[in-house]
Structure formats: C-alpha cells, structure tokens
PDB file of N, CA and C in Angstrom:
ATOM      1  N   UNK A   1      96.446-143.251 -50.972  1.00  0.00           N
ATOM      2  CA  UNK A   1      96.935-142.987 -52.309  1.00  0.00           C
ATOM      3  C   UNK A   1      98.211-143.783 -52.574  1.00  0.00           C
ATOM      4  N   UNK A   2      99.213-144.171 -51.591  1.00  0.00           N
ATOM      5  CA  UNK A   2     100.183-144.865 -51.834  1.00  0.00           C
ATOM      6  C   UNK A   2     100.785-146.130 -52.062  1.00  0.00           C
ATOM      7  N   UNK A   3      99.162-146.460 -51.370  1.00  0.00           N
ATOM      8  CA  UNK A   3      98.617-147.780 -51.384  1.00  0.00           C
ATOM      9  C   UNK A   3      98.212-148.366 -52.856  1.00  0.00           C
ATOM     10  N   UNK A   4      97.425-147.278 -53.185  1.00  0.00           N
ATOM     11  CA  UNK A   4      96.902-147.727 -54.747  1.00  0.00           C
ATOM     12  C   UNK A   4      97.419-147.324 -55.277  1.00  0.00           C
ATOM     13  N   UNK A   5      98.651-146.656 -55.610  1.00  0.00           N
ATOM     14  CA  UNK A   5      99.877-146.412 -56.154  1.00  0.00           C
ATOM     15  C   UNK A   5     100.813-147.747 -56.510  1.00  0.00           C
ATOM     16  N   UNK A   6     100.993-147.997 -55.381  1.00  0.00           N
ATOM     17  CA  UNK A   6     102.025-149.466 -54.912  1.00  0.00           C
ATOM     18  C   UNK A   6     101.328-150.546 -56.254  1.00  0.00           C
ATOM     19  N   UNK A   7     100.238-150.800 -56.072  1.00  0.00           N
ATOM     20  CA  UNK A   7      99.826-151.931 -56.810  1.00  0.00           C
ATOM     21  C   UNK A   7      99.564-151.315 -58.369  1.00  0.00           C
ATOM     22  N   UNK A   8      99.937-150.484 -58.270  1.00  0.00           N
ATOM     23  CA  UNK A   8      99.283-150.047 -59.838  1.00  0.00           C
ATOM     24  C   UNK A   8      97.991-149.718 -60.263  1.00  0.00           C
ATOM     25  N   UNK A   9      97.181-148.742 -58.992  1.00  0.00           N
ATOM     26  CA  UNK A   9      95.977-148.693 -59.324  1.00  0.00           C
ATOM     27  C   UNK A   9      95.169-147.101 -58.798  1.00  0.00           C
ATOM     28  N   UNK A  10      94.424-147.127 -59.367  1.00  0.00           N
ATOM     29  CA  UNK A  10      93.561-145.806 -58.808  1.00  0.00           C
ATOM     30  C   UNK A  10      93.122-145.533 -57.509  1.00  0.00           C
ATOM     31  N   UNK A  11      92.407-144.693 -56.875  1.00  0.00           N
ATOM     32  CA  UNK A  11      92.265-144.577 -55.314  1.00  0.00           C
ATOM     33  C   UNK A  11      90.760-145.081 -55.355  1.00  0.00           C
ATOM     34  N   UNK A  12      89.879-145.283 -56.607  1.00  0.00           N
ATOM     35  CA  UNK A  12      89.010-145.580 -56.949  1.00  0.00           C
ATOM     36  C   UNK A  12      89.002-147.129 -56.956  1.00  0.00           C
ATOM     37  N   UNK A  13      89.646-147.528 -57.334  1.00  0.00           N
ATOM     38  CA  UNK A  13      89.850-149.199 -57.387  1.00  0.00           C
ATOM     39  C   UNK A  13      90.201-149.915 -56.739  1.00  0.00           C
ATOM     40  N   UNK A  14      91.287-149.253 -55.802  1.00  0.00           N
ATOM     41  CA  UNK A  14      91.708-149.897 -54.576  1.00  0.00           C
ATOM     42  C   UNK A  14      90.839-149.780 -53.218  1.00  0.00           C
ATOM     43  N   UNK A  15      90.286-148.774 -52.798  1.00  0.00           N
ATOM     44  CA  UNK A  15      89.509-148.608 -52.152  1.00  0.00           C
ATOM     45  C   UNK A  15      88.381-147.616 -52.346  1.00  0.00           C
ATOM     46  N   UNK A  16      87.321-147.697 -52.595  1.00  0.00           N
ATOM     47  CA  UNK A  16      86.053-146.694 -53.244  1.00  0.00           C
ATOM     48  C   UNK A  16      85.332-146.235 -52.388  1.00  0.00           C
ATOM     49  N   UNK A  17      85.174-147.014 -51.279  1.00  0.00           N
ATOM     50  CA  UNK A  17      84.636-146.397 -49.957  1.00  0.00           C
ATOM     51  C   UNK A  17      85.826-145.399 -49.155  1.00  0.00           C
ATOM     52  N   UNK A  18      86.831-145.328 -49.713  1.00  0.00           N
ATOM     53  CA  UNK A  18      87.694-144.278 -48.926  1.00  0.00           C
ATOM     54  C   UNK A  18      87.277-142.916 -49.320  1.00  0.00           C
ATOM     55  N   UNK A  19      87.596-142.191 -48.631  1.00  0.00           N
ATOM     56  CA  UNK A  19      87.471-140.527 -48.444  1.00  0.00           C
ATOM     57  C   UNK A  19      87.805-139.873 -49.269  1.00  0.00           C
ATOM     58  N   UNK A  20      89.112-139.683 -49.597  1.00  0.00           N
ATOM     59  CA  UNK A  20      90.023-139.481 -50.726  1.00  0.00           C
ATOM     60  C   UNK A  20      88.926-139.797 -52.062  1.00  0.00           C
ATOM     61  N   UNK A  21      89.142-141.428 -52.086  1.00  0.00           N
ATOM     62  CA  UNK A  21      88.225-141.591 -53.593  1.00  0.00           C
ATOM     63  C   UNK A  21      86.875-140.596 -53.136  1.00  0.00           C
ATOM     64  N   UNK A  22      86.052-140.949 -52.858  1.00  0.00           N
ATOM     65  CA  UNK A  22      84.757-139.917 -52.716  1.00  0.00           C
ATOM     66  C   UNK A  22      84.830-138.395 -52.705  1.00  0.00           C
ATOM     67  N   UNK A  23      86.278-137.958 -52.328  1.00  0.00           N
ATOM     68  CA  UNK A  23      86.319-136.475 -52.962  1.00  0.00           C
ATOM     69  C   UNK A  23      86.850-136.347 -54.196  1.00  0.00           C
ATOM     70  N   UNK A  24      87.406-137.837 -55.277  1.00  0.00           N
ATOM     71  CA  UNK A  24      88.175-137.545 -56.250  1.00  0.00           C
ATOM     72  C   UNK A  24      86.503-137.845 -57.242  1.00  0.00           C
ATOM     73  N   UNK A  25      85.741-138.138 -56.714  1.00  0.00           N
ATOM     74  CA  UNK A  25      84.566-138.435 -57.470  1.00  0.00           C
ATOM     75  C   UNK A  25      83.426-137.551 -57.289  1.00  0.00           C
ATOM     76  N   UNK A  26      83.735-136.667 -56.426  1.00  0.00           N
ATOM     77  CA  UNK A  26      82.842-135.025 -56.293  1.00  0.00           C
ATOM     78  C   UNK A  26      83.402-134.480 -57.287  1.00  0.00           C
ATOM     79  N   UNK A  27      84.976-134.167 -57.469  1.00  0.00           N
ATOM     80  CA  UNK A  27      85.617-133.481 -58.243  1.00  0.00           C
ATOM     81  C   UNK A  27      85.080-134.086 -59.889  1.00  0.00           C
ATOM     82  N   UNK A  28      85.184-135.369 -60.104  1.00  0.00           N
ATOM     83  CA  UNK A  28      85.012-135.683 -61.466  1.00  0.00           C
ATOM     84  C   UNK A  28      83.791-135.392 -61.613  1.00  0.00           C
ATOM     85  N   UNK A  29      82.130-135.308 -60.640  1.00  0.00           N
ATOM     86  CA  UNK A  29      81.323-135.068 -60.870  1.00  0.00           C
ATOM     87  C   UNK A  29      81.042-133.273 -61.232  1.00  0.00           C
ATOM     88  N   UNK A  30      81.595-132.464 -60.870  1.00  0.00           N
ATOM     89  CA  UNK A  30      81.515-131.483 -60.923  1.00  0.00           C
ATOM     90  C   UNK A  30      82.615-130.640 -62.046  1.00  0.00           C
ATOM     91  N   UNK A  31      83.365-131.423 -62.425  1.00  0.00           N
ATOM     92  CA  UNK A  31      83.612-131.316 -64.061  1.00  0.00           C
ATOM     93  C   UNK A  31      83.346-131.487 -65.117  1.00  0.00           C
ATOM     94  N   UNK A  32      82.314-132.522 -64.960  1.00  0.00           N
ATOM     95  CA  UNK A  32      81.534-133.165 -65.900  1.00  0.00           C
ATOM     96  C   UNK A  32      80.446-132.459 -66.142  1.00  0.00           C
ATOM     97  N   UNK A  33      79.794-132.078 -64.839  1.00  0.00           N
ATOM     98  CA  UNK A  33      78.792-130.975 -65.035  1.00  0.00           C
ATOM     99  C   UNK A  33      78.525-129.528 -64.838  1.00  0.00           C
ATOM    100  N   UNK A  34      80.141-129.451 -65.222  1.00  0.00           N
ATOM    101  CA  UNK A  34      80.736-127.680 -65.277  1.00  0.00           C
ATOM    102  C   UNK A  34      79.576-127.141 -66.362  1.00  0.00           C
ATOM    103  N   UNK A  35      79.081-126.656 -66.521  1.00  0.00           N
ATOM    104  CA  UNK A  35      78.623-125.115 -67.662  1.00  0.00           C
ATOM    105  C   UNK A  35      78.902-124.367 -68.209  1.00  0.00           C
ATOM    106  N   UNK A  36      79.938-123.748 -67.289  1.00  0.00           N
ATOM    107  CA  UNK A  36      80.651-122.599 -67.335  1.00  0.00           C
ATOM    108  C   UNK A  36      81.405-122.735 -68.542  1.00  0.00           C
ATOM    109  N   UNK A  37      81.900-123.433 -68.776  1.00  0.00           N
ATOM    110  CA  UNK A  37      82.706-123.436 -69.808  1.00  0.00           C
ATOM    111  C   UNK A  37      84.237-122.648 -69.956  1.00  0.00           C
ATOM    112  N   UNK A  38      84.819-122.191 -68.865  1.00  0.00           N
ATOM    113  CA  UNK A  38      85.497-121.274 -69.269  1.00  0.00           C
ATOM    114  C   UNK A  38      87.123-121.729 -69.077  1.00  0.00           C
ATOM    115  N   UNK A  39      88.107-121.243 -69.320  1.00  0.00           N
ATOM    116  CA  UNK A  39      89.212-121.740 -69.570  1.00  0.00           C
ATOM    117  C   UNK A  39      90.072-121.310 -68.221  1.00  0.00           C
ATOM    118  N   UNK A  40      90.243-122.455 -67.736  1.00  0.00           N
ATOM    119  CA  UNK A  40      91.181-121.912 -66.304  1.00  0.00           C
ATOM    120  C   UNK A  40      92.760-121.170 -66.584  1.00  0.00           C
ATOM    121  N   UNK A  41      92.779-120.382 -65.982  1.00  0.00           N
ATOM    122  CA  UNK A  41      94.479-120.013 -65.950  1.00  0.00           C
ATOM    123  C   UNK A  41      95.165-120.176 -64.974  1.00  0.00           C
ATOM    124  N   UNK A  42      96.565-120.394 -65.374  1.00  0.00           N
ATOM    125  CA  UNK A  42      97.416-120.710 -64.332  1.00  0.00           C
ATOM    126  C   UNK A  42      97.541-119.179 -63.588  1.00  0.00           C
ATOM    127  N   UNK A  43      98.277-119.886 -62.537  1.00  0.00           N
ATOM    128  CA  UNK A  43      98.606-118.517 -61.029  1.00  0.00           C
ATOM    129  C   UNK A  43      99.764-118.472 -61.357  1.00  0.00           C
ATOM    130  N   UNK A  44     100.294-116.893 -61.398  1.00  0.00           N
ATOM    131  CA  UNK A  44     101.771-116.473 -61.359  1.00  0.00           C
ATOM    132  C   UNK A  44     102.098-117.349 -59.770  1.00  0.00           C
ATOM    133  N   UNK A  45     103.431-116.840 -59.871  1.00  0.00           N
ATOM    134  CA  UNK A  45     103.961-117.761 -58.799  1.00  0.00           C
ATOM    135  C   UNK A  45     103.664-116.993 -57.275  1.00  0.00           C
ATOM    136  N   UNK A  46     103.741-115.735 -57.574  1.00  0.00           N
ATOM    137  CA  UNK A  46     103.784-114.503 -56.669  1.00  0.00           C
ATOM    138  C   UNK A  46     102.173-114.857 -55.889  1.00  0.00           C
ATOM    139  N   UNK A  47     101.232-115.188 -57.053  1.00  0.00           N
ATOM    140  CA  UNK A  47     100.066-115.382 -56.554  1.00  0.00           C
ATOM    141  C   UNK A  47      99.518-116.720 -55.525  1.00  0.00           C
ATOM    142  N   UNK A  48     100.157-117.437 -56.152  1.00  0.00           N
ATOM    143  CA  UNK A  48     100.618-119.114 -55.533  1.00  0.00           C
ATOM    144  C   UNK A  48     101.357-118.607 -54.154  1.00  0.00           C
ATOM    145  N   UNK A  49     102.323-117.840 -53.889  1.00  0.00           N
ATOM    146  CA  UNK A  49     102.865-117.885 -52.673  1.00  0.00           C
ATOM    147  C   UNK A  49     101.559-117.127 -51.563  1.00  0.00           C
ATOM    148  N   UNK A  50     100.962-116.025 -52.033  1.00  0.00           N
ATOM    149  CA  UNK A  50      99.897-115.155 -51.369  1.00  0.00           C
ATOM    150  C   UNK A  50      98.857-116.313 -50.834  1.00  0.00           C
ATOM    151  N   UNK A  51      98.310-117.119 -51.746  1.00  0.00           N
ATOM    152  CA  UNK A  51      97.272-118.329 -51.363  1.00  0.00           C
ATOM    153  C   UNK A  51      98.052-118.736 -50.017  1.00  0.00           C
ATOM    154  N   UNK A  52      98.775-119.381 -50.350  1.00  0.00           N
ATOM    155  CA  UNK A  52     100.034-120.526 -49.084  1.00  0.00           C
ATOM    156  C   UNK A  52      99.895-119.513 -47.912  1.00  0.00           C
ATOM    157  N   UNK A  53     100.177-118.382 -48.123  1.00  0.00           N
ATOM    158  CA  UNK A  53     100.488-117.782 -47.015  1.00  0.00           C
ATOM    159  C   UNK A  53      99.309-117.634 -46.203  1.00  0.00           C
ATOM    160  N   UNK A  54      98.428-117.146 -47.122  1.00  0.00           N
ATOM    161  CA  UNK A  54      96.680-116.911 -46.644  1.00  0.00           C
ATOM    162  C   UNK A  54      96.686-117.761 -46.136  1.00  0.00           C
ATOM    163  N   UNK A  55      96.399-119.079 -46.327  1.00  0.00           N
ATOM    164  CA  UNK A  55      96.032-120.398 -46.080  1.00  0.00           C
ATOM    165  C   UNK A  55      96.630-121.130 -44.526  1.00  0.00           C
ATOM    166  N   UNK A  56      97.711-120.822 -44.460  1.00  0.00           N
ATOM    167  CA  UNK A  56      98.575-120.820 -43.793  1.00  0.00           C
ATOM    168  C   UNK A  56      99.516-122.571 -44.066  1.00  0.00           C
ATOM    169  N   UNK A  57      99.899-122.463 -45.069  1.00  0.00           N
ATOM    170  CA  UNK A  57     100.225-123.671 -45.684  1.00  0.00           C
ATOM    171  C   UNK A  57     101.736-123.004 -45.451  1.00  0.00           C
ATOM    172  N   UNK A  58     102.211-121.668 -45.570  1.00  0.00           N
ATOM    173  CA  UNK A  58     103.731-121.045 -46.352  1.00  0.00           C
ATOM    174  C   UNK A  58     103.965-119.917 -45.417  1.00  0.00           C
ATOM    175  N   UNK A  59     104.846-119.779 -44.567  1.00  0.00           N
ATOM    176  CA  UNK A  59     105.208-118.672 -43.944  1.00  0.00           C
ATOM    177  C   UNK A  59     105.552-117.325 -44.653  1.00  0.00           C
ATOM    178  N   UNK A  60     105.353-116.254 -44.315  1.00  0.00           N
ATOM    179  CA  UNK A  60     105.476-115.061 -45.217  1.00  0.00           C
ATOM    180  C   UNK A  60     106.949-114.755 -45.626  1.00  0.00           C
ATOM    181  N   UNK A  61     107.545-113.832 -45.331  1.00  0.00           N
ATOM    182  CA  UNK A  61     109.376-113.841 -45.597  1.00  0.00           C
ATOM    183  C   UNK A  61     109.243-113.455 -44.393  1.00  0.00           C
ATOM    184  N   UNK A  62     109.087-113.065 -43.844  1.00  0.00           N
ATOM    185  CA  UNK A  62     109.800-112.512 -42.476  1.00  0.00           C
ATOM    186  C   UNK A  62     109.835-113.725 -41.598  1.00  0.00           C
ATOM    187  N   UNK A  63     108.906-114.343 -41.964  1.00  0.00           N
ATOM    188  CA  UNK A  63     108.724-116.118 -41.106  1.00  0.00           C
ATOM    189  C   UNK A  63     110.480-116.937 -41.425  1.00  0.00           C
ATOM    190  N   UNK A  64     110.105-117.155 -43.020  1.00  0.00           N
ATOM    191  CA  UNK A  64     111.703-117.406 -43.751  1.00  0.00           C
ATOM    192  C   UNK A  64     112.780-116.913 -43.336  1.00  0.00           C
ATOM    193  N   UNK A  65     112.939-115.691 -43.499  1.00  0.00           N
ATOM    194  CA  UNK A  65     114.221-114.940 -42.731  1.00  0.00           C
ATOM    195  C   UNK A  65     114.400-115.518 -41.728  1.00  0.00           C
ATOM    196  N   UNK A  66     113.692-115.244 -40.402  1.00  0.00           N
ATOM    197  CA  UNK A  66     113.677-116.135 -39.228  1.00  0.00           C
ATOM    198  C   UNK A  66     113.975-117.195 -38.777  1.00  0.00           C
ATOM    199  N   UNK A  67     113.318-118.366 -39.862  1.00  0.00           N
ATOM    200  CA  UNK A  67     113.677-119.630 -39.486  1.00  0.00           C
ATOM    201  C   UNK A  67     115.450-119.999 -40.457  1.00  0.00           C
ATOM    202  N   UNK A  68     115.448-118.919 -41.432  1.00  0.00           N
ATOM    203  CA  UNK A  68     117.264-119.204 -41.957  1.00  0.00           C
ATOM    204  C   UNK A  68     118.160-119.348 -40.339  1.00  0.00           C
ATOM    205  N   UNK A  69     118.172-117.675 -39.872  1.00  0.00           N
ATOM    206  CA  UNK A  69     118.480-117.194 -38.906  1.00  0.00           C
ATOM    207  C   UNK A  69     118.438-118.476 -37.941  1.00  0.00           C
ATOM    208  N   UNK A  70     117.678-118.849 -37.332  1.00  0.00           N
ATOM    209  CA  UNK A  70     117.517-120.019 -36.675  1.00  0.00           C
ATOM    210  C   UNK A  70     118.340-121.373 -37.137  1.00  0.00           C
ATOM    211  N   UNK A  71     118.441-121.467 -38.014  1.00  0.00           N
ATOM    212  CA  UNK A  71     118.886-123.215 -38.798  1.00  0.00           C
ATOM    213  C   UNK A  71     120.467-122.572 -38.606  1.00  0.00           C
ATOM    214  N   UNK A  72     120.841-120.924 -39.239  1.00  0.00           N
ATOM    215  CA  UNK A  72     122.264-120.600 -39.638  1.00  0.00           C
ATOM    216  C   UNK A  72     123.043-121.121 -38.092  1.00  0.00           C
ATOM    217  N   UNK A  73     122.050-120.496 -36.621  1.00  0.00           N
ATOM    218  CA  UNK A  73     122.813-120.261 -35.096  1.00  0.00           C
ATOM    219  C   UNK A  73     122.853-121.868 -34.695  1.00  0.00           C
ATOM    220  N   UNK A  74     122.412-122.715 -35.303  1.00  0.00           N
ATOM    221  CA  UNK A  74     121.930-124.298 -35.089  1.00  0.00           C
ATOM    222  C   UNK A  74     123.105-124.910 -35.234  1.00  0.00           C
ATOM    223  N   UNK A  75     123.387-124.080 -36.851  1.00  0.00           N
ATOM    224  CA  UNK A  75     124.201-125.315 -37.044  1.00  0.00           C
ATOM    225  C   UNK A  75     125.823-124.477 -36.637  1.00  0.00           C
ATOM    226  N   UNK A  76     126.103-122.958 -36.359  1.00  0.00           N
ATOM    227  CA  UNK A  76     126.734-122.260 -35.418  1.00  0.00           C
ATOM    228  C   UNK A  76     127.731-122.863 -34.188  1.00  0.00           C
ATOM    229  N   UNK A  77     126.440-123.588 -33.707  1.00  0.00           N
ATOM    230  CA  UNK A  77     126.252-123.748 -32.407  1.00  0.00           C
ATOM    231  C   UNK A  77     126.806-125.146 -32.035  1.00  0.00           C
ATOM    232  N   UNK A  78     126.688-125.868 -33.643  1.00  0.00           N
ATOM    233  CA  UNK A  78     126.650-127.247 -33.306  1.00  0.00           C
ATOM    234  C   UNK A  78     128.031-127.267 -34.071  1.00  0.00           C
ATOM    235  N   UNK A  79     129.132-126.366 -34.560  1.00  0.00           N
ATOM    236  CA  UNK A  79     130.446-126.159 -34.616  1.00  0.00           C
ATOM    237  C   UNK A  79     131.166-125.771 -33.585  1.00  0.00           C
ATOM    238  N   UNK A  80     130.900-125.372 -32.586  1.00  0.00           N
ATOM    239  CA  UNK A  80     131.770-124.541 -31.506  1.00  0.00           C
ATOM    240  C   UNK A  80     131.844-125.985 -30.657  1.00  0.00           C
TER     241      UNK A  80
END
C-alpha cells in the first residue's frame, strides 16, 4: 500500500496480483452486489473498544493500568 501510495496510485494499479489488491476487489465485488440494501451505522466508541479487545487487537483496562504502572517504574527507575 505504501508503495502505491508513493507513486500516486491505487493497490490495484500498482500491483493487481497482490493480496491486498485481491481483497480490495472481493470487497468492491461484494458491494456492488450487496441486496440488502441497508444503511450501515457507525459503532459508539465503547463498542469499538469491546471489538479490539475481543479481537485481541486492544488490551482491556486492567491490561492499561498495568502497562502505565510499568512505563511510570521505567522511567522511575531510569531517574534514580
């Protein structure tokens, strides 16, 4: 993507046999031949964090807390 970025171009144009393009062309195929018709809504944010976390993309808070805790004794540590 950064590649066909750089030159000013699509992931489609720069390379079409790449992976990337071939899933950006499932996606356009399967919008095109949506049915459904129906109107997507956005995710509260609360809901967006639950996905991440599911996913395991986003640590929960207690993960967060933890790793503060960790960075706070780091840089603690790296004053004394």
């Amino acid at each position: 993507l950064q590649r066909a970025e750089i030159r000013r171009m699509t992931v489609e144009q720069y390379s079409p046999e790449d992976n990337q393009a071939q899933e950006y062309n499932t996606l356009a195929e399967k919008i095109i031949n949506n049915e459904k018709l129906t109107i997507p809504t956005p995710l509260e944010m609360d809901e967006l964090e639950e996905l991440l976390i599911e996913f395991g993309l986003l640590g929960d808070e207690d993960d967060r807390q933890k790793q503060i805790a960790e960075q706070d004794a780091a840089l603690k540590a790296g004053k004394a």
